[in-house]
Every structure is written in structure tokens, then in C-alpha cells.
Protein backbone atom coordinates (compact mmCIF):
# COMPACT_ATOMS: atom_id res chain seq x y z
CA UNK A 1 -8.95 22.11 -14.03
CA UNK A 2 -12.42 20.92 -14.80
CA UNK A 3 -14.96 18.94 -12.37
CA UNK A 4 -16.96 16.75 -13.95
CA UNK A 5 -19.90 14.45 -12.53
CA UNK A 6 -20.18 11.60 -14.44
CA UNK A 7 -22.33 9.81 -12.12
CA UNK A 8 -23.90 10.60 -8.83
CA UNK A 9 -20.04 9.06 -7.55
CA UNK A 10 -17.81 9.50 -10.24
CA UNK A 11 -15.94 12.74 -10.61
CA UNK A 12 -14.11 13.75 -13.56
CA UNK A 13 -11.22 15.94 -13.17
CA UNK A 14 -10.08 17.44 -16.32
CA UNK A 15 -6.27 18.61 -16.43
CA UNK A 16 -4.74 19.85 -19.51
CA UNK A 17 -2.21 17.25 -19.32
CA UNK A 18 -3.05 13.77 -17.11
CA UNK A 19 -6.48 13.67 -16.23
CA UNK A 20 -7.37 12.11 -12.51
CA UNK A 21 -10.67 10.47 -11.48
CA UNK A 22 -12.55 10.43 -7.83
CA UNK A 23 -14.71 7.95 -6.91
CA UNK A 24 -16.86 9.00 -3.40
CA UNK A 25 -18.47 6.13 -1.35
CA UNK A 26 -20.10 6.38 2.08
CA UNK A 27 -16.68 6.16 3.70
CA UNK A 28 -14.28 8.01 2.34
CA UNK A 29 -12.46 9.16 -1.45
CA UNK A 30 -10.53 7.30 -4.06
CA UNK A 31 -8.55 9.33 -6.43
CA UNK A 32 -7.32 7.40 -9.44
CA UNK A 33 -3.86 9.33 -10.59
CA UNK A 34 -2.71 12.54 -9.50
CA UNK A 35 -1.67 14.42 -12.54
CA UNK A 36 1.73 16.29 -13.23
CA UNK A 37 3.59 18.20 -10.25
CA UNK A 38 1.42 20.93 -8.56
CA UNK A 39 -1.65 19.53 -9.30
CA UNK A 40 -2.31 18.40 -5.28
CA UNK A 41 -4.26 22.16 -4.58
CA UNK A 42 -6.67 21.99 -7.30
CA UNK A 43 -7.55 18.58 -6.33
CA UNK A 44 -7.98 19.33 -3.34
CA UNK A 45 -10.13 22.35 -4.69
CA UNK A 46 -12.46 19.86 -6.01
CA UNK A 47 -12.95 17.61 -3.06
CA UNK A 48 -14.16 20.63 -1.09
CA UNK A 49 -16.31 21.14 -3.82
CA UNK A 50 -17.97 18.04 -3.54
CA UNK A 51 -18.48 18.82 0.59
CA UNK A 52 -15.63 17.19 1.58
CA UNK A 53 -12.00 17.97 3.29
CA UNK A 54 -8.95 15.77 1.95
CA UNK A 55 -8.29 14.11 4.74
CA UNK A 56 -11.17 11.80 3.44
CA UNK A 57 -9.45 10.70 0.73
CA UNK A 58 -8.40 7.04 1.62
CA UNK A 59 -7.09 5.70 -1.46
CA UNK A 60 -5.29 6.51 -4.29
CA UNK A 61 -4.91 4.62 -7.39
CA UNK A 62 -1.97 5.14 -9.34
CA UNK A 63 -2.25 3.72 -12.96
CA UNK A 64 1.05 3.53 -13.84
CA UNK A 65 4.55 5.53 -12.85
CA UNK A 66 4.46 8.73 -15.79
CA UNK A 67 4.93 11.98 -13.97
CA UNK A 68 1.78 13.00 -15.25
CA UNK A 69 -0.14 10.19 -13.13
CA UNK A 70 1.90 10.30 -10.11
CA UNK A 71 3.53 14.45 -10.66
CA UNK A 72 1.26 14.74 -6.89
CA UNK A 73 1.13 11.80 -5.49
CA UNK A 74 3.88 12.42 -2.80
CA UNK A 75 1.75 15.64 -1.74
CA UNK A 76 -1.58 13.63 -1.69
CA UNK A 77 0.09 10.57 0.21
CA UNK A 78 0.34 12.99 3.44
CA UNK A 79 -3.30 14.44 3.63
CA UNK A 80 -4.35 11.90 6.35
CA UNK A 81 -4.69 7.92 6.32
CA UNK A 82 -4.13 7.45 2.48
CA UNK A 83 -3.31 4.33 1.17
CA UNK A 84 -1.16 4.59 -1.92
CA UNK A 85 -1.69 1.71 -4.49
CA UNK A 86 0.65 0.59 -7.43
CA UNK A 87 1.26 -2.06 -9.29
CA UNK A 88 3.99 -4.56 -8.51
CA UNK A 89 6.16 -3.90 -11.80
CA UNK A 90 5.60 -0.33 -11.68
CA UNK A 91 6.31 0.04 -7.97
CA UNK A 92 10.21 0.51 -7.71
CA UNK A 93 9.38 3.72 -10.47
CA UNK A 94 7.05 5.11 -8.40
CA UNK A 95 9.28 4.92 -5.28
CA UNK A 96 12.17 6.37 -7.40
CA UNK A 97 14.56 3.14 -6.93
CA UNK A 98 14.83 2.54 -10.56
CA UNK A 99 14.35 4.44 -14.12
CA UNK A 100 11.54 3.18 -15.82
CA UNK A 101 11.74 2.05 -19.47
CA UNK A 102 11.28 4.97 -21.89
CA UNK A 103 8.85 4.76 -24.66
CA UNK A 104 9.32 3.60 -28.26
CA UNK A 105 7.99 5.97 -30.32
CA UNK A 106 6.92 6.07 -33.70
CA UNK A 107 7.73 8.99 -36.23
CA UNK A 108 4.53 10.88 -35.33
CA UNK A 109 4.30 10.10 -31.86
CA UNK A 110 7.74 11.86 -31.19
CA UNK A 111 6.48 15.30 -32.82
CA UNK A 112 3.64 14.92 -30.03
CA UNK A 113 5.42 13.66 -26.93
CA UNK A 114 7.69 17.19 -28.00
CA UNK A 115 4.54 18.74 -28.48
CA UNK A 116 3.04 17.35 -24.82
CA UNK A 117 6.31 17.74 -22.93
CA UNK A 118 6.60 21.57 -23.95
CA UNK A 119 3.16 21.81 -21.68
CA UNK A 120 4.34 20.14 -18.56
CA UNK A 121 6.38 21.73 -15.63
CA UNK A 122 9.79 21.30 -16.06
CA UNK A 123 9.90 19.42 -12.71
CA UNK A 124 10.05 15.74 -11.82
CA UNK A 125 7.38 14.20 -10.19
CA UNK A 126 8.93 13.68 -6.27
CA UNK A 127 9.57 10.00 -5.29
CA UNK A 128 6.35 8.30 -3.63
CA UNK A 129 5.73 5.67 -1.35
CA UNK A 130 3.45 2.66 -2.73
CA UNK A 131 1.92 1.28 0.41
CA UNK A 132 0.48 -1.95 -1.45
CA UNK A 133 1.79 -3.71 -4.43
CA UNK A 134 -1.15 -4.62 -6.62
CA UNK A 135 -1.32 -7.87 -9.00
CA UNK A 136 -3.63 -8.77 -11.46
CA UNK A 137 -6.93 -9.83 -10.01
CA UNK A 138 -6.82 -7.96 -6.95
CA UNK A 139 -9.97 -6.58 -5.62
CA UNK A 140 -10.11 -2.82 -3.94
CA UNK A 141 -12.55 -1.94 -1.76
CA UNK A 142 -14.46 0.79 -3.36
CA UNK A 143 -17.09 1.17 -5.82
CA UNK A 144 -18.61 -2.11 -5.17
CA UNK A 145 -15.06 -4.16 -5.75
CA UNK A 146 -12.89 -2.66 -7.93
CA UNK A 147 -10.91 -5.60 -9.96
CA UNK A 148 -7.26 -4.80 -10.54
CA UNK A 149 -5.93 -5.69 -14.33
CA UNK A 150 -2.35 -5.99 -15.07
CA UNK A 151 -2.54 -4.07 -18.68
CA UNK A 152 1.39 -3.99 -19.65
CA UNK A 153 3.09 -2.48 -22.56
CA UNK A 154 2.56 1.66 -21.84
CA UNK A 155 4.66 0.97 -18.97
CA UNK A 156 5.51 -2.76 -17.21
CA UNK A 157 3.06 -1.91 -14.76
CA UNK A 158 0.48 -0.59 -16.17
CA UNK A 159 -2.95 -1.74 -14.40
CA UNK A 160 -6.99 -0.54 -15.29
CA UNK A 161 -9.33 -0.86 -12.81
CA UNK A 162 -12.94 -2.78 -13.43
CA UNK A 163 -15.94 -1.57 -11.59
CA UNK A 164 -18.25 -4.42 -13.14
CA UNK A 165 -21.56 -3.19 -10.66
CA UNK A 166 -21.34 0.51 -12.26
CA UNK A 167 -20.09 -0.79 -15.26
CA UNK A 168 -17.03 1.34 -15.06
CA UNK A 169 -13.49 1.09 -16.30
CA UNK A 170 -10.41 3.37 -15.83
CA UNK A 171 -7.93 2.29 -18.36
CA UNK A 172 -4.72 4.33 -17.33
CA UNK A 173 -2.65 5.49 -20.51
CA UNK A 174 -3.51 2.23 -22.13
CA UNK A 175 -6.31 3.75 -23.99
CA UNK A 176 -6.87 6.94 -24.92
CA UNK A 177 -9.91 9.42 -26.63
CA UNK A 178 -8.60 11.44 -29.62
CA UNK A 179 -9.79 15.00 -29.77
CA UNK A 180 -12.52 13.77 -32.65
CA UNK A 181 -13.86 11.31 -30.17
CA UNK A 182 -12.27 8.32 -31.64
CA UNK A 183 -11.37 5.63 -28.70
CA UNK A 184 -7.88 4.67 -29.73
CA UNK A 185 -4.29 2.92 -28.56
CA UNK A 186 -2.79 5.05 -26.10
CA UNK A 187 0.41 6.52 -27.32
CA UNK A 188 3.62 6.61 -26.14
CA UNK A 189 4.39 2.94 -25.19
CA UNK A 190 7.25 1.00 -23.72
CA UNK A 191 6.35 -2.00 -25.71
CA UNK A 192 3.60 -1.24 -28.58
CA UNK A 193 2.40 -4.99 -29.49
CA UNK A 194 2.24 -5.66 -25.69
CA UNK A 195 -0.12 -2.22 -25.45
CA UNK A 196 -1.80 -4.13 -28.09
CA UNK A 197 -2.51 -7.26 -26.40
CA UNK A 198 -3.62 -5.15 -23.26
CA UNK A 199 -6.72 -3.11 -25.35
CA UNK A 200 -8.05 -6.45 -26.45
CA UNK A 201 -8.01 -7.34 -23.02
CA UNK A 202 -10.25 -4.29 -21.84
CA UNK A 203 -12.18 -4.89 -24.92
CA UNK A 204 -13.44 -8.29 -23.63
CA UNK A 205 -15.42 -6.66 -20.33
CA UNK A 206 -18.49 -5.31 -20.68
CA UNK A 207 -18.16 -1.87 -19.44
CA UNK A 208 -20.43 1.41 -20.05
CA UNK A 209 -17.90 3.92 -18.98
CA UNK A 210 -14.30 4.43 -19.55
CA UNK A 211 -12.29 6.58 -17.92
CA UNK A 212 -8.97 7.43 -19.77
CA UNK A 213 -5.46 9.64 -18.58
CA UNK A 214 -5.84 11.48 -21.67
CA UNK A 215 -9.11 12.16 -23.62
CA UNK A 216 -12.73 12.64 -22.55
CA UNK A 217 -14.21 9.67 -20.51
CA UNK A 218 -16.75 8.17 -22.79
CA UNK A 219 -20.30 7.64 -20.83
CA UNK A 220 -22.22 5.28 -23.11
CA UNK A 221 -21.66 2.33 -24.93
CA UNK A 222 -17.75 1.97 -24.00
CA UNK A 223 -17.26 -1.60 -25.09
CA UNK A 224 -17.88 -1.23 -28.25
CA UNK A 225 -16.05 1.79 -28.87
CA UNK A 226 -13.24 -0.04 -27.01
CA UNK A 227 -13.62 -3.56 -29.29
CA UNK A 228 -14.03 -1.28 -32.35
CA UNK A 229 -10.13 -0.14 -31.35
CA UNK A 230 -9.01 -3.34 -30.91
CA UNK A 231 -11.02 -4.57 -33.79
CA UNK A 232 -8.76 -2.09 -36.18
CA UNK A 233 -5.27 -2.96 -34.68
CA UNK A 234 -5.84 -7.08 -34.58
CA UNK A 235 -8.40 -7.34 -37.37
């Protein structure tokens, strides 16, 4: 795992598979996802890091129910007074009440989801609680107001989060950064022309940097990397 400072309070945290995000205000942590299973000591690696002790950790963010977004969650959800967040259609996955939908995959995406799934521990990602439901429009209290955006088609509860005061946006698995840099469709999706519909979405805010579950976070210029996605799977 990598730590990354992509502004003065915005933390990258680079996993080989299912990145997670911090975001530090004056009182207390937000961790958007929590990557696979066994991730919860090297997070908590990198909040010491940054001076603090995981017991300030007060929220975390989870984009959507994938065991490589919520493989830690259960471990993170006891470090002190965290509050766990998912979305509404995504909750009863999370909590491990229901199967969520598997993907449909196209011919090329199935060589990599064999390809990504050979990397991951063979262990699924514990049952969590989900402490508050989210909807779209929701507003979280960190990083000036964070704006909660129901993104469907990855998952039925997929959600990105808006920062519009930083300029910030962390899109889940409903975009994603190729290796060559390219800002594409994120892969692996319960319902693809829904996913679709959701990028456009994200491509209508004005953001400067996106934050993805897979991929490097790009820092500059992020809507119109984003629109130029959109722009190739609606044009």
C-alpha cells in the first residue's frame, strides 16, 4: 500500500486491488472504501502516518457493496465512534441479508475479472453494519458538504460523492483510470447502459479531481477527461 497526498486533506491510498481514499478535517477522518479483507492494518498504518490514531476516524464511506470496497469495513466499523455509510439499495449487501446482483460481463471483461480475482484473498468480505442509509442528494458533513449521488448500474447502489468547494469527486467503481491514463467506464457492471447513464451524470459537475476504486486519481482537469468518456460511449 501506497500513501498519497493529493491535497493538503486528501490522502490517496493505493492498494493493488480496491483503492480507498481519506479525507482529514479539523475533527476527525473519513475513509471512503476499505479495500479487500485484511486491508484494516495498513490503513490504519497510514492514519498514524498522517499523526493520527484510528479512533479518529468518524466516517466511512462505502461506495458500493464489492468485497474489494467493503473486504475491511467490519474491522474499521469497531475502531471507536465510526459511522458507517451506504447507500439504501446497496445496504442489505453490505449487511449480508441478501446476494447482490452479479455482473454482466462482456467477452473481455471476463478474462480480467479471472485475471483480478486470481489477486484477491480467497476470503469473503465479513458482513457489516450500515449505520445510515444514504439517498441521492444527501449531504455529509465533511470536506465542506459532501453531496451524495445515486450512480446505479456497477451495482444498484452504487453512489459518488461531490465535494463541489475542493472540486473533488470520488466516483466508486463507476469510473475507472486505465493503466495508459485513459478515464474510462468502469468494468464489471450489473447493468452496463445504466453504468452508462451514471458517467454522463458525473460528467455534468464540474470537478478538478476524481478519485476512482481502480486507477490513479486524476488531479487536473477531471471533467473533461470524465465528459470525453461519456462523450465516446453516448456520442
Amino acid at each position: 500500500m501506497d500513501l498519497v497526498e493529493l491535497l493538503p486533506s486528501l490522502y490517496f491510498l493505493r492498494f493493488p486491488v480496491g483503492h480507498v481514499y481519506l479525507w482529514r478535517d479539523p475533527d476527525g477522518l473519513t475513509l471512503i472504501d476499505s479495500g479487500v479483507p485484511g486491508s484494516a492494518p495498513l490503513i490504519a498504518d497510514a492514519v498514524r502516518t498522517l499523526g493520527h490514531v484510528p479512533s479518529d476516524v468518524r466516517r466511512l464511506v462505502l461506495t458500493h457493496f464489492h468485497e474489494d470496497h467493503t473486504g475491511s469495513a467490519a474491522d474499521i466499523a469497531t475502531w471507536g465512534d465510526v459511522t458507517v455509510y451506504a447507500h439504501r439499495d446497496d445496504a442489505p449487501f453490505v449487511r449480508g441479508e441478501a446476494d447482490g446482483p452479479p455482473p454482466i460481463l462482456s467477452g473481455w471483461e471476463q478474462e480480467l475479472w479471472d485475471a483480478v480475482h486470481a489477486g484477491m484473498p480467497h476470503v469473503p468480505a465479513p458482513p457489516v453494519r450500515v449505520d445510515r442509509e444514504l439517498d441521492d442528494g444527501d449531504t455529509l458533513d465533511f470536506g465542506g458538504g459532501a453531496r451524495v449521488l445515486a450512480v446505479p448500474g456497477h451495482t444498484p447502489g452504487s453512489l459518488a460523492l461531490h465535494l463541489p468547494e475542493p472540486g473533488v469527486l470520488f466516483t466508486g467503481d463507476t469510473i475507472a483510470r486505465a493503466p495508459d491514463g485513459q478515464v474510462i467506464l468502469g468494468v464489471f457492471n450489473a447493468d452496463p447502459p445504466v453504468a452508462v447513464a451514471s458517467l454522463a451524470r458525473q460528467a455534468a459537475l464540474d470537478v478538478e479531481i476524481a478519485c476512482f476504486g481502480h486507477g490513479e486519481p486524476v488531479t487536473e482537469g477531471a471533467s473533461r477527461l470524465i465528459g470525453d468518456a461519456a462523450a465516446r460511449l453516448t456520442g
